[in-house]
N, C-alpha and C. Protein backbone atom coordinates (compact mmCIF):
# COMPACT_ATOMS: atom_id res chain seq x y z
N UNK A 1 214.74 92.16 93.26
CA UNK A 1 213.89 93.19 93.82
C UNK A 1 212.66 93.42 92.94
N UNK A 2 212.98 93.26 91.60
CA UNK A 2 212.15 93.34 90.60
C UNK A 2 210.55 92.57 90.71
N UNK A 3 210.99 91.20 90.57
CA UNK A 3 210.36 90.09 91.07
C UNK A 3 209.65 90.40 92.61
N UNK A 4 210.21 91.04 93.05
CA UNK A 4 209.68 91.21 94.71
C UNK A 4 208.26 92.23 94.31
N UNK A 5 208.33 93.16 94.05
CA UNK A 5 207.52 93.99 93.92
C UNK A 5 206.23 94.25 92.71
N UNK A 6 206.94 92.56 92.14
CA UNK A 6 205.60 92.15 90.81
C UNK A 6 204.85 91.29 91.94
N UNK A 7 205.07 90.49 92.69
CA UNK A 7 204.65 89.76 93.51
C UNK A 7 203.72 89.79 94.26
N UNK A 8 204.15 91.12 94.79
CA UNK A 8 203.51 91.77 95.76
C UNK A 8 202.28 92.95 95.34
N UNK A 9 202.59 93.30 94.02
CA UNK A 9 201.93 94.41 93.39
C UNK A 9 200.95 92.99 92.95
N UNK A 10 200.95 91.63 92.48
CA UNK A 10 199.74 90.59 91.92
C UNK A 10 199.02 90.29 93.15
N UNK A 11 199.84 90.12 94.69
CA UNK A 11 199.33 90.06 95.45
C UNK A 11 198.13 90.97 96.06
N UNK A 12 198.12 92.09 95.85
CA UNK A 12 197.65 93.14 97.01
C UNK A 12 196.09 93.32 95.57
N UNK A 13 196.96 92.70 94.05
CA UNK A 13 195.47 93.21 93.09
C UNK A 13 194.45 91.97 93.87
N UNK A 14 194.78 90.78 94.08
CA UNK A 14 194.22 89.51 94.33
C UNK A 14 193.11 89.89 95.75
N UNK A 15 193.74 90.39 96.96
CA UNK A 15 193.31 90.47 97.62
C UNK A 15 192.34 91.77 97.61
N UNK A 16 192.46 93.00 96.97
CA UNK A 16 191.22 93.72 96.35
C UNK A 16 190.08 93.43 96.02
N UNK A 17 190.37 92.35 95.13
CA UNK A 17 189.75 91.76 94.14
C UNK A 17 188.50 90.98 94.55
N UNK A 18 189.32 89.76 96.21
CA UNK A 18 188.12 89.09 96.83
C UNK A 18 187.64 90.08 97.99
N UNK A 19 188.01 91.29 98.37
CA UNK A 19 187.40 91.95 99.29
C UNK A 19 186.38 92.93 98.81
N UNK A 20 186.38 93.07 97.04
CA UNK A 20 185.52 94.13 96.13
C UNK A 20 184.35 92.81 96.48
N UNK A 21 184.63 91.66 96.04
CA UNK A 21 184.04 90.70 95.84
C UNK A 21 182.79 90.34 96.54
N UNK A 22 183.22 90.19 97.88
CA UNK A 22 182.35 89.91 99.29
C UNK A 22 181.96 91.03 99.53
N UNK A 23 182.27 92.23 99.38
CA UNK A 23 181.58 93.61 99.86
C UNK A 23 180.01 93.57 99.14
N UNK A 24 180.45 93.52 97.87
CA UNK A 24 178.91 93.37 96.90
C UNK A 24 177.99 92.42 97.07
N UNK A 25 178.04 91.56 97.94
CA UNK A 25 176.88 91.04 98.15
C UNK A 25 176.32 91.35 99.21
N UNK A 26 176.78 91.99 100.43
CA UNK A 26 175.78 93.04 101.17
C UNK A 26 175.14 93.93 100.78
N UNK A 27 173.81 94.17 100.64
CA UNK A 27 172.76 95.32 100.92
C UNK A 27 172.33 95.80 102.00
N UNK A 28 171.44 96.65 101.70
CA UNK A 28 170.54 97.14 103.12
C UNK A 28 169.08 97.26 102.89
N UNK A 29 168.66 96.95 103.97
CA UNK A 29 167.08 96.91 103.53
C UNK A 29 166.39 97.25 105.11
N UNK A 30 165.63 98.02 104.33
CA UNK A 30 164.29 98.49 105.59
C UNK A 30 163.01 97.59 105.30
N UNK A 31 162.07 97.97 106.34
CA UNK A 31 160.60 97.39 106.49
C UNK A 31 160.31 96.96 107.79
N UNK A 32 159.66 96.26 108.28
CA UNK A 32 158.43 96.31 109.23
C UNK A 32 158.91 94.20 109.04
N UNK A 33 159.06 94.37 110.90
CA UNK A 33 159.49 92.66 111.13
C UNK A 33 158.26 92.28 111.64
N UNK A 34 157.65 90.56 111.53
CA UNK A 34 156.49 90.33 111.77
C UNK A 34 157.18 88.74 112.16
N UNK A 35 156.96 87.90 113.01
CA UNK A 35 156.44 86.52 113.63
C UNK A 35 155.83 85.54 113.00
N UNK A 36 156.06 84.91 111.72
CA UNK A 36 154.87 83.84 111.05
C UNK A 36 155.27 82.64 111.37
N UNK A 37 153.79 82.03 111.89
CA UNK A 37 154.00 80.46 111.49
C UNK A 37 153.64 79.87 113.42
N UNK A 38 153.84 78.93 113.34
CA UNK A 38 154.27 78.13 115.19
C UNK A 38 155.25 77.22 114.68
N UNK A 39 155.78 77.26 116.21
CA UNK A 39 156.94 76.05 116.83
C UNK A 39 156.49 74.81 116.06
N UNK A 40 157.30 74.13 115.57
CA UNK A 40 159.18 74.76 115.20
C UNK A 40 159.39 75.20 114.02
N UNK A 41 158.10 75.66 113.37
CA UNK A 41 157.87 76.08 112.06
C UNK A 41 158.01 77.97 111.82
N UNK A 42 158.01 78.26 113.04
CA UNK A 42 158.28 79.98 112.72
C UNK A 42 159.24 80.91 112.13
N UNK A 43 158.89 81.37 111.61
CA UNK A 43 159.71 82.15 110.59
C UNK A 43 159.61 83.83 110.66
N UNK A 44 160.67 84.62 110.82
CA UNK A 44 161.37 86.21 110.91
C UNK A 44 161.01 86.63 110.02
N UNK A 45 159.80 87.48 109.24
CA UNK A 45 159.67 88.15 108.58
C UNK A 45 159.34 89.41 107.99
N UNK A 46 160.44 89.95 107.23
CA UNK A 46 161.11 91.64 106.86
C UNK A 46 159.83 91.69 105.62
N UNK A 47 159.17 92.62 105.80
CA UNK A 47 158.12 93.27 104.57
C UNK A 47 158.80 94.40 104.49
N UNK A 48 159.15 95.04 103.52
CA UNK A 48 159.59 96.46 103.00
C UNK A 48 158.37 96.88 102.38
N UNK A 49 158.35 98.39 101.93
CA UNK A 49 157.66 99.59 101.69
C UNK A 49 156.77 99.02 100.90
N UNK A 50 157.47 98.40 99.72
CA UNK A 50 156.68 98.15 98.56
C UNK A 50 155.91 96.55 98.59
N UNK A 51 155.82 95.97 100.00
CA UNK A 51 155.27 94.72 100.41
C UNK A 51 156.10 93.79 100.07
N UNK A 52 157.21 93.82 99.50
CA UNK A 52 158.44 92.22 99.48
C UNK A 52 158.39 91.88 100.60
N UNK A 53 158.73 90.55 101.00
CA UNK A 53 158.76 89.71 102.02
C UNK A 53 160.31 89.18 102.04
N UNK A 54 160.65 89.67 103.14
CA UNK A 54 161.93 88.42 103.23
C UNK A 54 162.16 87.55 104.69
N UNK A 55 162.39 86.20 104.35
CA UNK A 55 162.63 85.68 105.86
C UNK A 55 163.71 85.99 106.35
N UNK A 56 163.96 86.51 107.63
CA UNK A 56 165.54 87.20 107.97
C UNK A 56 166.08 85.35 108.47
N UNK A 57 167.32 85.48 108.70
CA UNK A 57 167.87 83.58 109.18
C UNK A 57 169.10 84.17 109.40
N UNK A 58 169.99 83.78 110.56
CA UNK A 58 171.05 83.81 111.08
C UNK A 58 170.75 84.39 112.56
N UNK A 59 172.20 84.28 113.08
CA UNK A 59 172.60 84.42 114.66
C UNK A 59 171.23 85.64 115.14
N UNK A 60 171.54 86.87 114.83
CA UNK A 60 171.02 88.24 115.17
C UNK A 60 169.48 88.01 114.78
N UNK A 61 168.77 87.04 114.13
CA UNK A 61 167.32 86.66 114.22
C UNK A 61 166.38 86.34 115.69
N UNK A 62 167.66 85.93 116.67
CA UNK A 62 166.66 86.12 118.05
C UNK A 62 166.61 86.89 118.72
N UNK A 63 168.09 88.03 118.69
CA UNK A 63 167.46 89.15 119.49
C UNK A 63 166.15 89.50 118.86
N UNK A 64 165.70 89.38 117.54
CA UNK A 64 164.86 90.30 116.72
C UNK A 64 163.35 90.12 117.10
N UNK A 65 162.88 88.72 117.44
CA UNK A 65 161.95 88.11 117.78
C UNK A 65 160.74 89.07 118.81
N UNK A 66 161.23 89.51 119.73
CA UNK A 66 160.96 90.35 120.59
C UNK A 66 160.15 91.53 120.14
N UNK A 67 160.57 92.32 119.03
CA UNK A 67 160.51 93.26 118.61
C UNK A 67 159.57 93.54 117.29
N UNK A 68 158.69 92.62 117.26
CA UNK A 68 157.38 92.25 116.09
C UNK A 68 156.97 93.66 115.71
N UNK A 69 156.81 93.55 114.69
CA UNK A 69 155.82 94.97 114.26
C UNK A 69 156.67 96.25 114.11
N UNK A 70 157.95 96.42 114.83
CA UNK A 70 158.78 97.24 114.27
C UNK A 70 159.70 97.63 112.84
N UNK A 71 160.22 98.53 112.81
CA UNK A 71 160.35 98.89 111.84
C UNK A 71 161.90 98.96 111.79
N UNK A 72 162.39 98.21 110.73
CA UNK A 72 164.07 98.23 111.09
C UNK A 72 164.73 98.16 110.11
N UNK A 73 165.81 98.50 110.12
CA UNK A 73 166.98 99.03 108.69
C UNK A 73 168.06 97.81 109.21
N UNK A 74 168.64 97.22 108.04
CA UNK A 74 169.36 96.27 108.47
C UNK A 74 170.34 95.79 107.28
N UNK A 75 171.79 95.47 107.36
CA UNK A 75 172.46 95.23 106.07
C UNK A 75 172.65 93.73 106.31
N UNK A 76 172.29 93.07 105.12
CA UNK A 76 172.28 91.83 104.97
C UNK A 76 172.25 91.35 103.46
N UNK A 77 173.04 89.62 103.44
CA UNK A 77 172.95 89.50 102.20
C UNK A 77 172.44 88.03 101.79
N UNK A 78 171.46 88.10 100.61
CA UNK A 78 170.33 87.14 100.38
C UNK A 78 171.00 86.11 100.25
N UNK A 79 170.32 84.80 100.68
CA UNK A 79 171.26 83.23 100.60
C UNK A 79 170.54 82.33 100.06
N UNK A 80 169.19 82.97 99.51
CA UNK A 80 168.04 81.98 99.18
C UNK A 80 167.14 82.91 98.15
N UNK A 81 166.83 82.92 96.83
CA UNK A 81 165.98 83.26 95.73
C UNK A 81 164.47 83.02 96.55
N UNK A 82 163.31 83.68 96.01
CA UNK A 82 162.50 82.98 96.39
C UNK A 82 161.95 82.27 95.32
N UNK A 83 160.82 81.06 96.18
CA UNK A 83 160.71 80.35 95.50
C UNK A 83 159.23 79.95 95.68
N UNK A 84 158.43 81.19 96.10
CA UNK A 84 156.95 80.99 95.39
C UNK A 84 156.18 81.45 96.50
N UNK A 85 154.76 81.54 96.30
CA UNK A 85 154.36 81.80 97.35
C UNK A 85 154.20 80.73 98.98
N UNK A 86 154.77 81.75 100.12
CA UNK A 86 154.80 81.11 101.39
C UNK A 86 156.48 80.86 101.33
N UNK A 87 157.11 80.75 100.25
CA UNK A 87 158.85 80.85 100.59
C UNK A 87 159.46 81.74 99.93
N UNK A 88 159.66 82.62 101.17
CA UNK A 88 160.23 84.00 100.44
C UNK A 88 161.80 84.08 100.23
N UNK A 89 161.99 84.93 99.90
CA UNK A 89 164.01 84.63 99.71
C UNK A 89 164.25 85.37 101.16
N UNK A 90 165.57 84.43 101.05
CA UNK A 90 166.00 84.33 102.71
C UNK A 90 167.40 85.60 102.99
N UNK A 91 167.08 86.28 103.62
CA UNK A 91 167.94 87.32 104.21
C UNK A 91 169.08 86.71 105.33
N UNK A 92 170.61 86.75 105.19
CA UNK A 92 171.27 86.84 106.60
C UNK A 92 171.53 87.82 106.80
N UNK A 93 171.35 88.31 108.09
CA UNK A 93 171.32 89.33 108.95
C UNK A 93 172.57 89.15 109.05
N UNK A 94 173.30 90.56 108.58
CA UNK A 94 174.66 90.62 108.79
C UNK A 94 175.08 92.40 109.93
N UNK A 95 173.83 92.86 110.25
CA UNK A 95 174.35 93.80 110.72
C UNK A 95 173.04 94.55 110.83
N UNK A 96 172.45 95.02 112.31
CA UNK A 96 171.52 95.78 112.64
C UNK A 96 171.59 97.28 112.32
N UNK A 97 171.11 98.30 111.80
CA UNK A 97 171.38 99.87 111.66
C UNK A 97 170.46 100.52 112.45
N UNK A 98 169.19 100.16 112.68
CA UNK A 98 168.57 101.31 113.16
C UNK A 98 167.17 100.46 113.69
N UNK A 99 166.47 100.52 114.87
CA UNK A 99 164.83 100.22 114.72
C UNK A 99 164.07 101.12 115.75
N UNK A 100 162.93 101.59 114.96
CA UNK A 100 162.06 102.44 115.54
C UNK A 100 160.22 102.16 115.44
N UNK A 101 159.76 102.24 116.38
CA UNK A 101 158.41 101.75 116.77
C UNK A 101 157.50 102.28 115.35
């Protein structure tokens, strides 16, 4: 029984452990979405307050398309550093919160 409940007590730290894990690399970030570039070169891009640029990339990037120039809160987590000017670090859109004109 002893053994049962070390097991299970290493188990349940383990699985904490990778769910503390993956939680921390979501953020949230606001700013103003903009349209750059042409076919097949266009690119989703999140400017926040203080003018950072990020390219948003994943599934929820085409509803977004539509909606240029708005202003939107969104939790997502970075998959790409940037890497100079014209390649900004890359945002996945993991979850829409809020957008207003």
């Amino acid at each position: 029984m002893k053994r049962f409940l070390k097991t299970l007590a290493s188990l349940t730290l383990i699985c904490l452990a990778i769910f503390i894990n993956f939680s921390c690399d979501h953020k949230q970030y606001a700013g103003t979405i903009s349209y750059s570039g042409n076919s097949p070169f266009h690119k989703l891009i999140l400017t926040t307050d203080d003018g950072t640029q990020f390219e948003l990339v994943g599934n929820l990037t085409k509803d977004l398309i539509s909606h240029q120039y708005t202003r939107i809160v969104i939790v997502g987590k970075e998959i790409a550093p940037f890497k100079g000017p014209g390649f900004p670090a890359q945002i996945e859109i993991i979850k829409v919160i809020s957008m207003s004109k």
